[in-house]
N, C-alpha and C. Protein backbone atom coordinates (compact mmCIF):
# COMPACT_ATOMS: atom_id res chain seq x y z
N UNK A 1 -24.08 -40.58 1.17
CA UNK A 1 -24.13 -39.72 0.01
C UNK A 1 -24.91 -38.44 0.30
N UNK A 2 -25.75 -38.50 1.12
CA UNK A 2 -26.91 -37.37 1.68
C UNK A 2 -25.80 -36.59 2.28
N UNK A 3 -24.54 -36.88 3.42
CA UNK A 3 -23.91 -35.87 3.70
C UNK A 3 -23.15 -35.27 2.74
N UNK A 4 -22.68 -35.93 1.67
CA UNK A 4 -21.97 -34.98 0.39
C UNK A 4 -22.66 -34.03 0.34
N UNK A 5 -23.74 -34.22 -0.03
CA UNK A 5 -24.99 -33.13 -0.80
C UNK A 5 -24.82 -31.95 0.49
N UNK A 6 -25.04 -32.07 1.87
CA UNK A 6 -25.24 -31.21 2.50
C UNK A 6 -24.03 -30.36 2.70
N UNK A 7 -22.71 -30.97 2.75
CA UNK A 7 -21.85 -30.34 2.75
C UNK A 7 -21.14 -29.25 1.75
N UNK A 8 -21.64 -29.62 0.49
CA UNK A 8 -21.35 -29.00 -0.80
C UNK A 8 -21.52 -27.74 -0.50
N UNK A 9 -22.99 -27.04 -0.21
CA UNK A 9 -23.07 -25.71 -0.03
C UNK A 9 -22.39 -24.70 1.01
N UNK A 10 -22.13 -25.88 1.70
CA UNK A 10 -21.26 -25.09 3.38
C UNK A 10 -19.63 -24.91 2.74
N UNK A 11 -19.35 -25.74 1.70
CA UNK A 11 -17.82 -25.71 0.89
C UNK A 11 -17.96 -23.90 0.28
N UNK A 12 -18.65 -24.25 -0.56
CA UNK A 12 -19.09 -22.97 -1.32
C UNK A 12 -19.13 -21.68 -0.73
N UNK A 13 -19.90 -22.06 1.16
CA UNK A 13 -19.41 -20.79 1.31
C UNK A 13 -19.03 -20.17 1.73
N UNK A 14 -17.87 -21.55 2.15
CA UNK A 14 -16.39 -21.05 3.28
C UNK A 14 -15.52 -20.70 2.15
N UNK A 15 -15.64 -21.18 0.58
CA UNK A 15 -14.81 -20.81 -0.65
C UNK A 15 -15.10 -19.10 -0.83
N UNK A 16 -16.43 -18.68 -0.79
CA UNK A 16 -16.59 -17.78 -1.46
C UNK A 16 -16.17 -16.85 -0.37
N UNK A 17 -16.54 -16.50 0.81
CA UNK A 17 -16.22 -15.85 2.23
C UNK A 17 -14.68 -15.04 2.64
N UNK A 18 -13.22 -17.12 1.76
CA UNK A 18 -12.04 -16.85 1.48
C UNK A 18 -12.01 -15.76 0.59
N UNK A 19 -12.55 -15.84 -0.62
CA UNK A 19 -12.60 -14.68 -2.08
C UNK A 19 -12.57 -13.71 -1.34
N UNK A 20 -13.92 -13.41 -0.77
CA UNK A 20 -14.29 -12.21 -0.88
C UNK A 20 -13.22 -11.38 0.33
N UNK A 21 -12.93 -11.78 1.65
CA UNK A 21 -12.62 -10.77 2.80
C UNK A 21 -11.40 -10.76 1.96
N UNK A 22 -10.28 -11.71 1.92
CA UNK A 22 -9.35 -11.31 1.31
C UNK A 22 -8.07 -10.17 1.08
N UNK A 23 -9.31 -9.92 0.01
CA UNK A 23 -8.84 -8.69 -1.08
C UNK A 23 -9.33 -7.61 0.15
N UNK A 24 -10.38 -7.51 0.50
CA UNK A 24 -10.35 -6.89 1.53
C UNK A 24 -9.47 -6.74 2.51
N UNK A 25 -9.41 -7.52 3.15
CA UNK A 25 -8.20 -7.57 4.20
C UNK A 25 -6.24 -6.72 3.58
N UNK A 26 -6.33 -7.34 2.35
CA UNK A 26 -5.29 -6.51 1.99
C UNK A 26 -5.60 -5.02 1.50
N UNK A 27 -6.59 -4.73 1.42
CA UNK A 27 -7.14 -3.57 0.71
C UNK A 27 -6.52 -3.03 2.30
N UNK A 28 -7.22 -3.03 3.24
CA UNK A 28 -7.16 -2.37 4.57
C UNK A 28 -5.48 -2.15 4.86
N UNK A 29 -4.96 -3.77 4.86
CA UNK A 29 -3.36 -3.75 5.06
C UNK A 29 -2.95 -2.29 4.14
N UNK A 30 -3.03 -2.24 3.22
CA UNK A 30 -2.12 -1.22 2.22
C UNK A 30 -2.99 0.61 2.99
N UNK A 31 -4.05 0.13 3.01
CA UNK A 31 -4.33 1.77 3.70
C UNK A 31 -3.94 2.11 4.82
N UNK A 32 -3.97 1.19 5.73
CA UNK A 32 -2.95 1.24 7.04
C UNK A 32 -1.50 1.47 6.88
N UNK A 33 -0.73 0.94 6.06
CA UNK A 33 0.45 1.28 5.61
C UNK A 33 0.01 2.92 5.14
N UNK A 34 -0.01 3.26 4.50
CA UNK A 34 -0.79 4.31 3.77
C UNK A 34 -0.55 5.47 4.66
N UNK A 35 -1.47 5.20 5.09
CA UNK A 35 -1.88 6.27 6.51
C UNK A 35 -0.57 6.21 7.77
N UNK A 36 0.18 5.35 8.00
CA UNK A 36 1.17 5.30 8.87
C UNK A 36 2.01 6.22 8.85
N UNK A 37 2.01 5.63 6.96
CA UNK A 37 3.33 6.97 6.14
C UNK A 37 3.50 8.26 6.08
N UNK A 38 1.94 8.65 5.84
CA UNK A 38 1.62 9.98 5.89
C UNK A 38 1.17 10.32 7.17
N UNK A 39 1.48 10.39 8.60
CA UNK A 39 0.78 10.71 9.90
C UNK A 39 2.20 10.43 10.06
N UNK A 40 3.19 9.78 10.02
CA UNK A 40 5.03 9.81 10.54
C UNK A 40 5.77 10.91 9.32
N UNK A 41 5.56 10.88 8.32
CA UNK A 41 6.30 12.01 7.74
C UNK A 41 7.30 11.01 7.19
N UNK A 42 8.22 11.51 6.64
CA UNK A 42 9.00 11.10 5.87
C UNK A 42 10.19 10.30 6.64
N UNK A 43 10.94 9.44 6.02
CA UNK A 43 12.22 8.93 6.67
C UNK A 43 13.14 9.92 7.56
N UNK A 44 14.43 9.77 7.93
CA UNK A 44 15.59 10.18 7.92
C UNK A 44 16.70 10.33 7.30
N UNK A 45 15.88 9.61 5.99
CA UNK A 45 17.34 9.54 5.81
C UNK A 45 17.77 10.73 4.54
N UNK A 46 18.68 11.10 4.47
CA UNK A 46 18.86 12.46 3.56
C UNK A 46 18.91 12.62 1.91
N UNK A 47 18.77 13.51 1.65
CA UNK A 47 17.91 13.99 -0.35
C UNK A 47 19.44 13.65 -0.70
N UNK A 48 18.70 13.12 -1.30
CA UNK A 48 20.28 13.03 -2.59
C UNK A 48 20.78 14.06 -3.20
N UNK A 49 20.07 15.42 -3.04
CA UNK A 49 21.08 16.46 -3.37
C UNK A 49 21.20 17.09 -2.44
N UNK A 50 21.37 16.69 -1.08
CA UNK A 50 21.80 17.22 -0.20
C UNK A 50 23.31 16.43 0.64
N UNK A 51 22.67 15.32 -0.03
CA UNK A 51 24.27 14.20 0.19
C UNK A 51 24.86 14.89 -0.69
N UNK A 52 24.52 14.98 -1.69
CA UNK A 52 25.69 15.12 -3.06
C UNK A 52 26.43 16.43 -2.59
N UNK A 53 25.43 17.52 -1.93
CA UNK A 53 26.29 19.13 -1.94
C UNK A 53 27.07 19.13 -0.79
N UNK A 54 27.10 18.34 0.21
CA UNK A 54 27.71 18.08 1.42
C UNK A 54 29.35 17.51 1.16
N UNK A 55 29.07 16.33 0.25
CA UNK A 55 30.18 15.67 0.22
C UNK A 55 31.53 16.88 -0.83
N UNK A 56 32.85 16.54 -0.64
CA UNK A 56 33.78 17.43 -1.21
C UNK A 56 34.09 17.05 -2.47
């Protein structure tokens, strides 16, 4: 029963550790995306009113 007790707090704060990086970790994912987007520029693929004035 003494190891329950000791383990409880080490639960808590491999639980809380999960919480917290997380959101972090995706916070970073989306700014990396972010930043990819804007440092490559835009697609290839063409404006829709430039398809539209092209086609007959």
């Amino acid at each position: 029963m003494a190891r329950r007790f000791r383990l409880g707090p080490l639960l808590y704060l491999v639980a809380f550790a999960v919480v917290f990086v997380d959101p972090i970790l995706s916070l970073l994912a989306y700014l990396l995306l972010v930043g990819l987007y804007v440092i490559r520029g835009p697609g290839d693929l063409p404006r829709a009113g430039q398809e539209a004035a092209e086609t007959p």
